[in-house]
Protein backbone atom coordinates (compact mmCIF):
# COMPACT_ATOMS: atom_id res chain seq x y z
CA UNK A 1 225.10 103.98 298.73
CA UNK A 2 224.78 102.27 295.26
CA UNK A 3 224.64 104.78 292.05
CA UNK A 4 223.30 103.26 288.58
CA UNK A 5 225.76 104.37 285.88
CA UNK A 6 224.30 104.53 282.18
CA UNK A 7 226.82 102.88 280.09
CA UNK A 8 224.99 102.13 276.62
CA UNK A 9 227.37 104.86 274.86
CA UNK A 10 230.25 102.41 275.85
CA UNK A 11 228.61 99.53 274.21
CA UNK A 12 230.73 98.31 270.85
CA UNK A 13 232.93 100.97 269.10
CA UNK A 14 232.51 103.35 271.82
CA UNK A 15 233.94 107.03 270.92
CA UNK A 16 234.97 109.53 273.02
CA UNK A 17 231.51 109.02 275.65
CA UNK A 18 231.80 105.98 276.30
CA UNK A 19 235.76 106.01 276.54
CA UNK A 20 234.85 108.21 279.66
CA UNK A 21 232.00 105.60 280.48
CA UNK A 22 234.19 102.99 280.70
CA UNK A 23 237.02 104.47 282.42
CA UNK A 24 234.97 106.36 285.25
CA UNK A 25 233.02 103.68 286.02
CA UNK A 26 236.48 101.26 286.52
CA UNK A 27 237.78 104.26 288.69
CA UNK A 28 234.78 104.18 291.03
CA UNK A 29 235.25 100.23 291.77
CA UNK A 30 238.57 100.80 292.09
CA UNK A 31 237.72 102.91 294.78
CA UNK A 32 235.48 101.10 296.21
CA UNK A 33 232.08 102.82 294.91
CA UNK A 34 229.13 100.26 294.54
CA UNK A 35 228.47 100.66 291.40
CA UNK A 36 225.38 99.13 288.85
CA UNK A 37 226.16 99.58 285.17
CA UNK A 38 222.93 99.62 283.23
CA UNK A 39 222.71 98.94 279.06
CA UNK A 40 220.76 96.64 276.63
CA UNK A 41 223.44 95.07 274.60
CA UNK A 42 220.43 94.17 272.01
CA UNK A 43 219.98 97.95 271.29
CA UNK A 44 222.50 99.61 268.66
CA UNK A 45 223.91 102.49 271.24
CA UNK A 46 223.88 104.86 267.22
CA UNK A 47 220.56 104.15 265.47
CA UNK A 48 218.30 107.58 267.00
CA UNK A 49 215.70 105.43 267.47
CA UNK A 50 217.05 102.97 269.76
CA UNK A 51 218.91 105.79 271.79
CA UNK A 52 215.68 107.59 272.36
CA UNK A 53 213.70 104.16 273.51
CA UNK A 54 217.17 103.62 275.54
CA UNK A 55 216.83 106.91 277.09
CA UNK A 56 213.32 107.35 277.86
CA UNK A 57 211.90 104.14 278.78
CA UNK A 58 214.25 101.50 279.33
CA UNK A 59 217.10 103.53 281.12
CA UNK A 60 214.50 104.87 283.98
CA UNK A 61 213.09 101.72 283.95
CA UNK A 62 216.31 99.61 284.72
CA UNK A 63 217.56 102.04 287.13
CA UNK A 64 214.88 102.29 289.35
CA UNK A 65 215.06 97.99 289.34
CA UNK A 66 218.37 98.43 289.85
CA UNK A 67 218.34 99.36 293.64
CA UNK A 68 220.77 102.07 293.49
CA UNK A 69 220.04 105.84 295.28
CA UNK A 70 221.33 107.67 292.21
CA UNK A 71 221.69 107.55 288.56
CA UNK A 72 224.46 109.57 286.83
CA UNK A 73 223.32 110.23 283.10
CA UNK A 74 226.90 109.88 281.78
CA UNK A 75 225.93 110.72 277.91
CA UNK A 76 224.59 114.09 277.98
CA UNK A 77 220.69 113.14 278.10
CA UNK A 78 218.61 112.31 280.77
CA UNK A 79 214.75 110.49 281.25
CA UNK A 80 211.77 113.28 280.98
CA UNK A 81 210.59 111.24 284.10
CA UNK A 82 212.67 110.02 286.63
CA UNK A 83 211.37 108.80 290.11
CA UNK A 84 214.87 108.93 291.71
CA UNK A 85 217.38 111.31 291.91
CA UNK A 86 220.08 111.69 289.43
CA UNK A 87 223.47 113.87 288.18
CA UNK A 88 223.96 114.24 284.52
CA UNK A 89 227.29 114.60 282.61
CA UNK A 90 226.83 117.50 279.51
CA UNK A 91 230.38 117.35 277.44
CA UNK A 92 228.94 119.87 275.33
CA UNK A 93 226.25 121.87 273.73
CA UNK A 94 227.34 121.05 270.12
CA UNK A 95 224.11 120.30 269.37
CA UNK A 96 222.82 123.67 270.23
CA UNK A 97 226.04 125.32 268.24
CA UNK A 98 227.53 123.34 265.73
CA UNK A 99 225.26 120.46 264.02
CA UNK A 100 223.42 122.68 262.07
CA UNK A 101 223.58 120.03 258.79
CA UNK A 102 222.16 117.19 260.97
CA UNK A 103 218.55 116.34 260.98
CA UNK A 104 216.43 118.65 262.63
CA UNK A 105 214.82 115.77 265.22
CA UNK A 106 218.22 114.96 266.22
CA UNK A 107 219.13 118.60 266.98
CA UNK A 108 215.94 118.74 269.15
CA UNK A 109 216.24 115.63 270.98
CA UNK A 110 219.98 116.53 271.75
CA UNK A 111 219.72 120.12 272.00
CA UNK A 112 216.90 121.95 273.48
CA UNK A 113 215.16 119.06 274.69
CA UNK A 114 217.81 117.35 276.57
CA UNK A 115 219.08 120.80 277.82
CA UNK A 116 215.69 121.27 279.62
CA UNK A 117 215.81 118.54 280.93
CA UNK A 118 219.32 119.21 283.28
CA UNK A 119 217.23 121.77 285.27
CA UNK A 120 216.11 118.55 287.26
CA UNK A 121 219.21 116.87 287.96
CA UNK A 122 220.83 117.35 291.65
CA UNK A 123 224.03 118.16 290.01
CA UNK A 124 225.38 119.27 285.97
CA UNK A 125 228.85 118.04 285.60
CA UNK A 126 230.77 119.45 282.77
CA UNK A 127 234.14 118.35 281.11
CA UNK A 128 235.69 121.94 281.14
CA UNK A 129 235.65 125.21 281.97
CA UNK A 130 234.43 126.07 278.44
CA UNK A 131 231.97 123.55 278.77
CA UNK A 132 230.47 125.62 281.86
CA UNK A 133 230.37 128.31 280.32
CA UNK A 134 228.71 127.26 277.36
CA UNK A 135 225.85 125.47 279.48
CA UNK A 136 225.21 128.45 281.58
CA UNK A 137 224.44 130.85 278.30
CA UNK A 138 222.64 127.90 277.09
CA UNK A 139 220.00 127.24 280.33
CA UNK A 140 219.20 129.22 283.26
CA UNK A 141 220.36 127.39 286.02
CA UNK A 142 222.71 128.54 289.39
CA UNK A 143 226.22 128.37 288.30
CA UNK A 144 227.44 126.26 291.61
CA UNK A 145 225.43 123.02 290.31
CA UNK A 146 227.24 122.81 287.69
CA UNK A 147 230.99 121.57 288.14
CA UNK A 148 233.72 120.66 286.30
CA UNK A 149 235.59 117.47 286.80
CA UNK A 150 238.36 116.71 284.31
CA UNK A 151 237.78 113.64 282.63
CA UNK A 152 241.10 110.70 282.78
CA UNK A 153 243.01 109.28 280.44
CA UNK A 154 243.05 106.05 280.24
CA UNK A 155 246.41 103.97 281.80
CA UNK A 156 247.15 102.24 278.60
CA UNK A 157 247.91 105.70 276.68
CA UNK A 158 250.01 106.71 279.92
CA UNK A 159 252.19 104.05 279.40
CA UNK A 160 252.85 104.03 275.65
CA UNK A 161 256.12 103.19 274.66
CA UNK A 162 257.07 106.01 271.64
CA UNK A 163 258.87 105.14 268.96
CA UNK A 164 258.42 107.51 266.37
CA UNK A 165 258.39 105.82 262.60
CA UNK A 166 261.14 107.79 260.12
CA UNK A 167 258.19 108.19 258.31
CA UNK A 168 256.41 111.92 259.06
CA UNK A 169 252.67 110.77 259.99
CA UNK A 170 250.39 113.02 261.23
CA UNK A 171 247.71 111.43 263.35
CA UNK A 172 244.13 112.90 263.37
CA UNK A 173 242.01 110.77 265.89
CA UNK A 174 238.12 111.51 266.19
CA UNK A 175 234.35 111.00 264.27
CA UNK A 176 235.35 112.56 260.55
CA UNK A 177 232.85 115.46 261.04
CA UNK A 178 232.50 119.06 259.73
CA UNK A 179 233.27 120.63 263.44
CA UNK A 180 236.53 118.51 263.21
CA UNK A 181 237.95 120.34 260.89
CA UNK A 182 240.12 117.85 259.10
CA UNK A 183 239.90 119.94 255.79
CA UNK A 184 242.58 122.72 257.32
CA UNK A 185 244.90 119.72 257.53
CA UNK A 186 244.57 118.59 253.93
CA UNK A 187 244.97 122.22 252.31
CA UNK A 188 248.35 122.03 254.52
CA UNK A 189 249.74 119.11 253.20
CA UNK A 190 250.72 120.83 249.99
CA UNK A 191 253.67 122.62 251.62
CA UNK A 192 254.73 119.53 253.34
CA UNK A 193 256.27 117.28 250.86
CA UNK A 194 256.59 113.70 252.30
CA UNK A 195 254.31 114.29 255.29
CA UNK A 196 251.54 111.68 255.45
CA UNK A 197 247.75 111.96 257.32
CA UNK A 198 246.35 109.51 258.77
CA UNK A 199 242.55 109.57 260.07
CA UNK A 200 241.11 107.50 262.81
CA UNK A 201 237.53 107.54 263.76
CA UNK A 202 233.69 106.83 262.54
CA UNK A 203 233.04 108.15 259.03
CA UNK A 204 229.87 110.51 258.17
CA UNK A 205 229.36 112.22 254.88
CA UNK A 206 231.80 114.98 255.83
CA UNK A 207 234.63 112.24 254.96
CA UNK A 208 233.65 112.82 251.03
CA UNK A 209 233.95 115.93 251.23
CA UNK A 210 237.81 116.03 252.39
CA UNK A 211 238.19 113.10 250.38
CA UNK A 212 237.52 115.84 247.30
CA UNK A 213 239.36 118.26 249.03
CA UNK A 214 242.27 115.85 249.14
CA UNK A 215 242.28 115.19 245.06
CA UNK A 216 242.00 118.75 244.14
CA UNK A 217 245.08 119.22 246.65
CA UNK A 218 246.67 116.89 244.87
CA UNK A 219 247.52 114.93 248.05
CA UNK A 220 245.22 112.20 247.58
CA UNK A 221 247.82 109.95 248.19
CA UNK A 222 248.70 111.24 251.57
CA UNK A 223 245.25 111.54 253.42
CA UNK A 224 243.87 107.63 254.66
CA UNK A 225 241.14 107.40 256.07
CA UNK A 226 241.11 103.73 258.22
CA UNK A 227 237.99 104.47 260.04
CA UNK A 228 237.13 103.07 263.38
CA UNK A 229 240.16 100.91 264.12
CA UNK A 230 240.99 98.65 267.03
CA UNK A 231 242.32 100.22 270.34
CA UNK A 232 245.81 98.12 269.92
CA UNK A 233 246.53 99.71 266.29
CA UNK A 234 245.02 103.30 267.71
CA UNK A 235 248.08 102.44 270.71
CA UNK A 236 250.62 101.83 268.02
CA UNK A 237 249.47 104.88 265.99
CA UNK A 238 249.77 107.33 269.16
CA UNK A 239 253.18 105.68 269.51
CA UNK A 240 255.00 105.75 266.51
CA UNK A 241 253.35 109.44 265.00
CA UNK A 242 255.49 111.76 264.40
CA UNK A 243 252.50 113.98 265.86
CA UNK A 244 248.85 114.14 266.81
CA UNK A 245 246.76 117.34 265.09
CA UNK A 246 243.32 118.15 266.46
CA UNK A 247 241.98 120.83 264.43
CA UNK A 248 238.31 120.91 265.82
CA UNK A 249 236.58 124.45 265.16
CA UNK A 250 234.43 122.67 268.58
CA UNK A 251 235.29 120.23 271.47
CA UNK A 252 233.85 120.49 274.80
CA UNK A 253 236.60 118.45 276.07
CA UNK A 254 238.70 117.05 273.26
CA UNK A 255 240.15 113.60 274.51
CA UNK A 256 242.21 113.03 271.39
CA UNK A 257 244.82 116.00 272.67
CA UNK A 258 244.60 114.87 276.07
CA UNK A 259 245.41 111.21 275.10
CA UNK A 260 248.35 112.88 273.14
CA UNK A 261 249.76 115.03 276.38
CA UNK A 262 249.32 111.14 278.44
CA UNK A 263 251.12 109.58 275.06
CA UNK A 264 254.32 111.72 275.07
CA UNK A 265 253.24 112.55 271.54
CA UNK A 266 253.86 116.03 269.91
CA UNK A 267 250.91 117.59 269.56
CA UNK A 268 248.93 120.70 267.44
CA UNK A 269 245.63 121.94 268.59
CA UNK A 270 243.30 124.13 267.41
CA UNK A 271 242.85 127.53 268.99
CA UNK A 272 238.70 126.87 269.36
CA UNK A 273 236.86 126.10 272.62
CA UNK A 274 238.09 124.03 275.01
CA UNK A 275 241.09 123.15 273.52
CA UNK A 276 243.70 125.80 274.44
CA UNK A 277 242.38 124.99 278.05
CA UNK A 278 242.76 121.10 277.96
CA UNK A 279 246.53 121.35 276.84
CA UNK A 280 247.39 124.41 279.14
CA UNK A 281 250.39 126.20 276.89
CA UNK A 282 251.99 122.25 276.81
CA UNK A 283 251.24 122.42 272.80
CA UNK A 284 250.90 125.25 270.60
CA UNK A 285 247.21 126.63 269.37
CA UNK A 286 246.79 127.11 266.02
CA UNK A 287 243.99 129.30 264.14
CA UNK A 288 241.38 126.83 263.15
CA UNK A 289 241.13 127.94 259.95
CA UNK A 290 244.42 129.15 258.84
CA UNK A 291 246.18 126.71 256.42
CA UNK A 292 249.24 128.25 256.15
CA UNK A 293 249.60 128.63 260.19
CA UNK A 294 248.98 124.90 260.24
CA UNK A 295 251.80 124.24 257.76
CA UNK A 296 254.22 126.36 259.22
CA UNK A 297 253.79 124.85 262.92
CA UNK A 298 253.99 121.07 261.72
CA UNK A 299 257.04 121.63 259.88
CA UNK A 300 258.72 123.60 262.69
CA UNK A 301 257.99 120.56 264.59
CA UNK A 302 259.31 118.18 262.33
CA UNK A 303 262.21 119.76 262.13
CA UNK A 304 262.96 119.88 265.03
CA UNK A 305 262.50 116.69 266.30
CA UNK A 306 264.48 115.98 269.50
CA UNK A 307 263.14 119.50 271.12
CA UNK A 308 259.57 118.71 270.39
CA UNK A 309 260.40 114.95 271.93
CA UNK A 310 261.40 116.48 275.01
CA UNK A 311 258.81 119.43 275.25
CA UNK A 312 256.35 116.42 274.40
CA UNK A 313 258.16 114.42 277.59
CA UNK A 314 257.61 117.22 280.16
CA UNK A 315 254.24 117.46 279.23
CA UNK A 316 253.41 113.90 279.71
CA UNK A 317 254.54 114.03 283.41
CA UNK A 318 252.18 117.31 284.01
CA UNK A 319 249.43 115.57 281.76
CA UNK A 320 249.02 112.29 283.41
CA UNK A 321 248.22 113.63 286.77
CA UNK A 322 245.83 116.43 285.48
CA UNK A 323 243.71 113.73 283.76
CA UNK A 324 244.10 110.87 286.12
CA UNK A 325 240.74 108.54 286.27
CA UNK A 326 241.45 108.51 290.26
CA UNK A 327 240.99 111.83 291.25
CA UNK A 328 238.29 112.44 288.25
CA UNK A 329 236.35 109.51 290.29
CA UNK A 330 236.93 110.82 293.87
CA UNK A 331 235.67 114.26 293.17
CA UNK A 332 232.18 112.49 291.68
CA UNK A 333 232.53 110.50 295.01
CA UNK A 334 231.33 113.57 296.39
CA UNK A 335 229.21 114.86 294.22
CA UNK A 336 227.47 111.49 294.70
CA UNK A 337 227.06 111.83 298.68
CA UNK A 338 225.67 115.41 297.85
CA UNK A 339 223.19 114.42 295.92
CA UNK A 340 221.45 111.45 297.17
């Protein structure tokens, strides 16, 4: 059997999608899966209009050409018409609960639209348990199509070196977006003299607005804001941090803190959605919204380094397997040969 994989999200600075494009679809050829990656390299993956001629016309279009059995949506939309059968991967319903400031033709196309359209896929497969659940209050469809297959981490954050800098950085991957919360992080810094933030990830307007919460802080000078940067400086970053944070008030899966666990970096989380269930009592869960809980926890942690080394240690062990791209890929193996 031959399944067409739709790997446009993993096209130039992929983000968290295509991270899990990429590293699936190397899984299932390591296994032995015949695989057909479809994209248009000539289409930018993050103009609307591009992703919606992608989606709709070119992406049925090249998979039926393609010769495969199946196609596996792995971005969270699928084709209104598709004359082959097909799974779809939802990471979340964000659109549905969280983008309220984007454009209101965005929150159609990704919300109700594409969540009507998983009623015709042979099988829903969702990051998390909180994913699930979300889904199934969003669309009425019978709760054993949908399954949840832990995404991997890839092998080059398993086998980071640490070497923590003597300088306290606080690493904050991920898109600087409202639902990411970053602002909870700047009101902290105040009561952490010293302590630097550093963001990594694609900018939208929402980076303005920290960087005003930042000067009225009066941290300014702590909070950078790099942007998308290159996967060897993101490598260095998770290594020599003193800690990751991921505040998000929403992740359906939230790759940043399981990149962290896989790291051997200390790591904060949020207490929202799917977080608490992605790092499994390895890392403490913080109120999303409480400043002063956020302070409290990342100075605990710095000071005490060694025990949040070694706590950070014994969850890497537990991590890697948990989110290991081989047994993400064998389960979809069989989802796969039960749907075609």
């Amino acid at each position: 059997m031959s399944v067409a994989l739709d790997m446009q999200l993993a096209l130039g600075t992929a983000t968290g999608i295509g991270e899990y494009a990429r590293g699936l679809a190397g899984a299932l050829q390591a296994q032995g899966e015949s695989i057909v990656e479809l994209c248009e390299p000539r289409l930018d993956p993050w103009r609307f209009d591009r992703r919606v001629l992608w989606d709709q016309i070119l992406l049925p279009r090249a998979a039926r050409a393609s010769g495969a059995q199946l196609l596996h949506c792995l971005s969270g939309t699928m084709p209104l018409r598709l004359r082959m059968p097909a799974i779809v991967t939802v990471h979340d319903v964000a659109w549905l609960k969280v983008q309220r400031h984007t454009r209101a033709y965005a929150r159609y196309y990704f919300g109700a639209f594409s969540v009507a359209r998983y009623r015709a896929a042979r099988a829903i497969v969702v990051d998390s348990a909180f994913s699930r659940d979300e889904l199934l209050n969003a669309i009425d469809v019978p709760q054993e199509r949908v399954h949840v297959v832990y995404p991997g981490v890839a092998q080059d954050f398993c086998s980071i070196v640490r070497a923590p800098s003597e300088e306290p950085l606080i690493l904050v991957p991920g898109t600087v977006e409202r639902r990411k919360n970053l602002e909870v992080l700047i009101r902290a810094l105040p009561a952490l003299p010293g302590v630097r933030l550093v963001s990594v990830g694609p900018f939208t307007p929402y980076r303005e607005e920290c960087e005003r919460f930042a000067r009225d802080a009066g941290v300014a000078d702590r909070v950078e804001f790099r942007g998308y940067v290159p996967r060897s400086e993101l490598l260095q970053l998770y290594a020599r941090c003193a800690l990751v944070a991921v505040p998000s008030r929403y992740e359906g899966f939230g790759y940043a803190a399981a990149q962290a666990l896989c790291a051997g970096a200390p790591l904060i989380v949020s207490d929202r959605a799917s977080l608490p269930e992605v790092v499994n009592g390895a890392a403490p869960a913080i109120c999303a919204d409480d400043d002063s809980a956020w302070a409290g926890e990342i100075g605990k942690l710095l000071q005490n380094a060694a025990e949040s080394r070694s706590r950070a240690d014994a969850a890497r062990q537990v991590a890697t397997k948990r989110y290991a791209w081989h047994t993400a890929a064998a389960r979809m193996r069989e989802l796969y040969a039960a749907g075609t």
